[in-house]
N, C-alpha and C. Protein backbone atom coordinates (compact mmCIF):
# COMPACT_ATOMS: atom_id res chain seq x y z
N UNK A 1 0.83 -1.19 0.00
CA UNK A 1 0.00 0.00 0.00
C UNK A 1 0.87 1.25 0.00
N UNK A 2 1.98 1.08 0.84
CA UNK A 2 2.78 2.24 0.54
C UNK A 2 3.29 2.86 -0.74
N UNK A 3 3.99 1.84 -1.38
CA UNK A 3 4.29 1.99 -2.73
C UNK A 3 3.14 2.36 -3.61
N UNK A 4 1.71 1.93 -3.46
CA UNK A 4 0.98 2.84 -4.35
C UNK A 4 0.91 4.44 -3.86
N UNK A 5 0.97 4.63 -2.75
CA UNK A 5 0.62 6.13 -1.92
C UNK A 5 2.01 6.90 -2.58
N UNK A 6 3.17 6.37 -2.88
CA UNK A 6 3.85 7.01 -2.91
C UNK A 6 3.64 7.32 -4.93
N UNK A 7 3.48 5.96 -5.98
CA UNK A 7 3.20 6.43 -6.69
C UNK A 7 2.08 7.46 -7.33
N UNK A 8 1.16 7.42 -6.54
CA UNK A 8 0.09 8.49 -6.58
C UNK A 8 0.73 9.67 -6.08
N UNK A 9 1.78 9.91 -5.18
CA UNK A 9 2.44 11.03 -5.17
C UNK A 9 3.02 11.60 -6.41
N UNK A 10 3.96 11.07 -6.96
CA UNK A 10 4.97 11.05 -7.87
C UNK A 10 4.30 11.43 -8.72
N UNK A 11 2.95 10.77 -9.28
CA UNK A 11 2.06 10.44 -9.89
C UNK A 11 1.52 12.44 -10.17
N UNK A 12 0.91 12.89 -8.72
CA UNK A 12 0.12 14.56 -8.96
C UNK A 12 1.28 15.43 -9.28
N UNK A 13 2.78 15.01 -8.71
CA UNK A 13 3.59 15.73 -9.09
C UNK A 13 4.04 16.33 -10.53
N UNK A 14 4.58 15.23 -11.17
CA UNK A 14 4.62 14.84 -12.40
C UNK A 14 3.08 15.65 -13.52
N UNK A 15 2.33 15.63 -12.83
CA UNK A 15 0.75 16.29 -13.60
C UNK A 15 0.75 17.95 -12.93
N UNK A 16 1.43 18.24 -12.36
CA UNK A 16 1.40 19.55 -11.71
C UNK A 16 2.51 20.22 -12.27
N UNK A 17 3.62 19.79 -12.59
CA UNK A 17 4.88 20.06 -13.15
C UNK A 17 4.79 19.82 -14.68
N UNK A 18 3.90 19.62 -15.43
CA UNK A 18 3.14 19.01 -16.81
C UNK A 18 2.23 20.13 -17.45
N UNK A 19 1.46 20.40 -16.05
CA UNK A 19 0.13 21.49 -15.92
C UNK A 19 0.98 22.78 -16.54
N UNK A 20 1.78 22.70 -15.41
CA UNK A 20 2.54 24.41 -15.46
C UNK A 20 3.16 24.58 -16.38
N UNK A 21 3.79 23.57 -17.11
CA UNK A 21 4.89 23.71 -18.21
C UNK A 21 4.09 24.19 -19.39
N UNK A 22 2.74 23.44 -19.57
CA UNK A 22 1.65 23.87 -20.76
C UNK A 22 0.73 24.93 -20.66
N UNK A 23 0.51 25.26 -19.68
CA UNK A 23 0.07 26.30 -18.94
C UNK A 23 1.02 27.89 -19.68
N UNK A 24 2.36 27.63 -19.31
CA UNK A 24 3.10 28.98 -19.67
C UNK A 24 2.96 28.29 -20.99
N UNK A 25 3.45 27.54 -21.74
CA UNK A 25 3.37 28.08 -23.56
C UNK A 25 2.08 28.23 -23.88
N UNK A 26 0.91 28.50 -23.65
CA UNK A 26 0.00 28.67 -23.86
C UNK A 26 -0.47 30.75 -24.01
N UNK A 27 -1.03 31.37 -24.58
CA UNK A 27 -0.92 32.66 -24.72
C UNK A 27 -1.83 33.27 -23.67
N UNK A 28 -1.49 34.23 -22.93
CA UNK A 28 -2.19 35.12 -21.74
C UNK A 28 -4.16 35.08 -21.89
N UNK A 29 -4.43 35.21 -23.62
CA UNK A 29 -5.39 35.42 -23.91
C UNK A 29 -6.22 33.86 -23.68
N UNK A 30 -5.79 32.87 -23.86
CA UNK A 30 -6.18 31.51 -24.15
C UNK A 30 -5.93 30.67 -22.75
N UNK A 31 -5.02 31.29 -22.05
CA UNK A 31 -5.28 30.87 -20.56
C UNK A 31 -6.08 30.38 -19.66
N UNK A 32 -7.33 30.36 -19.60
CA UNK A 32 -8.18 30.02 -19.21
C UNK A 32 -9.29 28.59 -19.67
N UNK A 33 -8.92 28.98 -21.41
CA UNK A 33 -9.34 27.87 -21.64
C UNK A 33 -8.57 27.05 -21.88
N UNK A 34 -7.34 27.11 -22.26
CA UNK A 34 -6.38 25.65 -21.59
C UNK A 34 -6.26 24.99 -20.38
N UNK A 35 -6.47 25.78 -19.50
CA UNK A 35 -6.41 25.29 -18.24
C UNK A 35 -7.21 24.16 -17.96
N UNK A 36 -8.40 24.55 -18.61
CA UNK A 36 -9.84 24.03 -18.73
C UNK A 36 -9.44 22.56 -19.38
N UNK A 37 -9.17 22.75 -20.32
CA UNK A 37 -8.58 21.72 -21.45
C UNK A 37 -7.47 20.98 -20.48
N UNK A 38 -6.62 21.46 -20.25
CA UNK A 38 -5.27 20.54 -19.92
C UNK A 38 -6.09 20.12 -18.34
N UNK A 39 -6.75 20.60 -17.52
CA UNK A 39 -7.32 19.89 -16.23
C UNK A 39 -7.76 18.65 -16.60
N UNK A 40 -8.70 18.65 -17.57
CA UNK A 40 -9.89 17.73 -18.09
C UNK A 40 -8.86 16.41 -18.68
N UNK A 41 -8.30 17.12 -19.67
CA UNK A 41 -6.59 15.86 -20.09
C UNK A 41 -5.83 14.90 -18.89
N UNK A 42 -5.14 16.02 -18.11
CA UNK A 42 -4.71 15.34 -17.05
C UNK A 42 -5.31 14.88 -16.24
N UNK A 43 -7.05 14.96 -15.59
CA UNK A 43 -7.43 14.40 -14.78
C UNK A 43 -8.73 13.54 -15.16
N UNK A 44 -9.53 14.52 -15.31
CA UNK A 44 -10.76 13.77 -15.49
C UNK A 44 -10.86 12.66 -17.03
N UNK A 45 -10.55 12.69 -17.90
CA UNK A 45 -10.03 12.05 -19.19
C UNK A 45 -8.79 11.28 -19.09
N UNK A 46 -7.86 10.95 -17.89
CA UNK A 46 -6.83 10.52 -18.05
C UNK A 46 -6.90 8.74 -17.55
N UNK A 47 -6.38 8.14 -17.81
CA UNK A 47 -6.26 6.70 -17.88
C UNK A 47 -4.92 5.81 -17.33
N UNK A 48 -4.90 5.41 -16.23
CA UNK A 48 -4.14 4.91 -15.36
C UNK A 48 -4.20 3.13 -15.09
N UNK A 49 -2.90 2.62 -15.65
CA UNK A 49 -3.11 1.00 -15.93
C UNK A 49 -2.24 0.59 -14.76
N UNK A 50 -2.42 -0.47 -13.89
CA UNK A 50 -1.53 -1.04 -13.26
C UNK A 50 -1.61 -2.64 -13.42
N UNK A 51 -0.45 -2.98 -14.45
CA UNK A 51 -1.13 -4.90 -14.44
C UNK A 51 -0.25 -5.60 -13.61
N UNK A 52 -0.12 -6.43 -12.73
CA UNK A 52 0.74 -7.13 -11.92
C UNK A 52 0.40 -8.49 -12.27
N UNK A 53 1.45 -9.28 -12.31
CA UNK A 53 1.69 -11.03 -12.42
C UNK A 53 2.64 -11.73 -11.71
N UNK A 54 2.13 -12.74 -11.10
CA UNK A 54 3.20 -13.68 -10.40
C UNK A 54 3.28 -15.15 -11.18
N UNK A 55 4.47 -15.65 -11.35
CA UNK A 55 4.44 -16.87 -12.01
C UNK A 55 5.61 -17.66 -10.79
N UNK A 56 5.07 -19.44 -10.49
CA UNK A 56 5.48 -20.24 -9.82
C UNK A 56 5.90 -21.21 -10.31
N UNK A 57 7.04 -21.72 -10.84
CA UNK A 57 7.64 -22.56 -11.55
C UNK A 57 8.29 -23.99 -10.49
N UNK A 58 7.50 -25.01 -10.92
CA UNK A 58 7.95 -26.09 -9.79
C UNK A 58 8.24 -27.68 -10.41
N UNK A 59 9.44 -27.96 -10.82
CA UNK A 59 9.50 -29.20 -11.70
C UNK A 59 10.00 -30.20 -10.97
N UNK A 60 9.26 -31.29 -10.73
CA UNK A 60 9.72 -32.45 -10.36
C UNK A 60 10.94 -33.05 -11.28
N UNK A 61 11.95 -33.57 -10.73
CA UNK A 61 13.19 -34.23 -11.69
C UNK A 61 13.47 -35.81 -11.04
N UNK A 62 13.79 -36.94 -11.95
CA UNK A 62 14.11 -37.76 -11.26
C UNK A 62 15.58 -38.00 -10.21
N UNK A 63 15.39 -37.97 -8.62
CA UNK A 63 16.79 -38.14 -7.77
C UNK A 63 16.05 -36.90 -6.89
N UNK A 64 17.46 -36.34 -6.49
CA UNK A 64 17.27 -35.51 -5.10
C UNK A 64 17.11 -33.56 -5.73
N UNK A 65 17.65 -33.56 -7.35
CA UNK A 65 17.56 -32.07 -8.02
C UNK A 65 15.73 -31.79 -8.08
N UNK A 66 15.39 -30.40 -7.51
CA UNK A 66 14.75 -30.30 -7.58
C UNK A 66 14.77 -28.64 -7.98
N UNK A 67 14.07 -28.16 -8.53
CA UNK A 67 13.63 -26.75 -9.78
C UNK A 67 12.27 -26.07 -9.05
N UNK A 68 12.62 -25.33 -8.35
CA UNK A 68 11.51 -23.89 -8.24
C UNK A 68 12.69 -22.44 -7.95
N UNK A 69 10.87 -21.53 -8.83
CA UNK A 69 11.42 -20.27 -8.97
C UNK A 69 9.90 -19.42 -9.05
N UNK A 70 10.00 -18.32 -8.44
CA UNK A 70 8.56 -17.94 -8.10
C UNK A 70 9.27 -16.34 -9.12
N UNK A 71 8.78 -15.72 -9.48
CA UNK A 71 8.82 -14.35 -10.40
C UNK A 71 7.24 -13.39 -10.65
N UNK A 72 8.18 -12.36 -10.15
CA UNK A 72 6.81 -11.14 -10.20
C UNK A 72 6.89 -9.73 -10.67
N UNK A 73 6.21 -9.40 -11.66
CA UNK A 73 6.44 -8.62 -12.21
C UNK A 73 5.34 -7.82 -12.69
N UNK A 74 5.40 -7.29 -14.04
CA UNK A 74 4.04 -6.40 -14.31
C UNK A 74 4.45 -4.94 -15.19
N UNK A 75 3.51 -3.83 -15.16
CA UNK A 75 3.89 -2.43 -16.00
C UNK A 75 2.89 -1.63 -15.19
N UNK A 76 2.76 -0.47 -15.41
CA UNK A 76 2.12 0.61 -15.57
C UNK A 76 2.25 0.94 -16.47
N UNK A 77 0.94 1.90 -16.23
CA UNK A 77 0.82 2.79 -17.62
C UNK A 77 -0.31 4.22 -17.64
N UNK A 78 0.35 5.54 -18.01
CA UNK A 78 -0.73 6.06 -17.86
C UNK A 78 -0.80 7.38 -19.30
N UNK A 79 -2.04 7.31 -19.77
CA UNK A 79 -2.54 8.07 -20.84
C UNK A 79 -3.66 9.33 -20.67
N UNK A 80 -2.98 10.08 -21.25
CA UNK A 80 -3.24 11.35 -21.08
C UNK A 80 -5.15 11.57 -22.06
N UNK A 81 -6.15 12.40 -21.09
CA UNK A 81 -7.24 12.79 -22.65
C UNK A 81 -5.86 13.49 -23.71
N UNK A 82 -6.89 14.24 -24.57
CA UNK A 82 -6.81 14.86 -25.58
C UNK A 82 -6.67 16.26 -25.24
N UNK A 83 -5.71 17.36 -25.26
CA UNK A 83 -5.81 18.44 -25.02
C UNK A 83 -5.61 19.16 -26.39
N UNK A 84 -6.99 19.99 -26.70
CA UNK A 84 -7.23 21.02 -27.17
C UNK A 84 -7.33 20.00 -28.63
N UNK A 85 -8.14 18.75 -28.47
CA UNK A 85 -8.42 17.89 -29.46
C UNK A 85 -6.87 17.74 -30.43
N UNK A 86 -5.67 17.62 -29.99
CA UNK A 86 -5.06 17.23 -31.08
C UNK A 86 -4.21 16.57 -30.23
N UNK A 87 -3.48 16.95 -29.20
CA UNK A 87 -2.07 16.82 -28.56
C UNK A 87 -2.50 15.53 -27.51
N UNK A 88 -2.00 14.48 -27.11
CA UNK A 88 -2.08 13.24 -26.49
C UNK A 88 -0.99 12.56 -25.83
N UNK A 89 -0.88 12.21 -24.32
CA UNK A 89 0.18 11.70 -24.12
C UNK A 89 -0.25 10.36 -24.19
């Protein structure tokens, strides 16, 4: 549980430091509605994958050799909406 708390940290950081960066190239006049746009992208429209797998490998051999190996692994993944209908992470 920790390790998710902490990626959900990392996680608003990363979208706050994202926000601001698109935020300034964006023009004084249009400000408002990017904001609008890039909120909706980064949050409410955005798409967050976490797949996890464990595999248990256990082979009987004839005599006293015996074969196990347990492995765990997986990805994330996370996708951005559409800001300002063209641009997509």
């Amino acid at each position: 549980m920790h390790d998710r708390t902490l990626h959900l940290q990392c996680q608003r950081a990363l979208l706050s430091a994202l926000s601001a960066t698109l935020l300034a190239l964006c023009g004084i006049a249009q400000a408002a509605d990017a904001s609008d746009d890039i909120a909706n992208a980064l949050g409410r429209d955005s798409e967050v994958t976490l797949h996890l797998r464990s595999y248990y490998f256990d082979r009987l051999n004839p005599g006293e050799v015996q074969n196990a190996a347990w492995a765990i692994g997986g990805w994330a993944g996370y996708k951005t909406g559409w800001i300002a209908d063209a641009l997509q992470f």
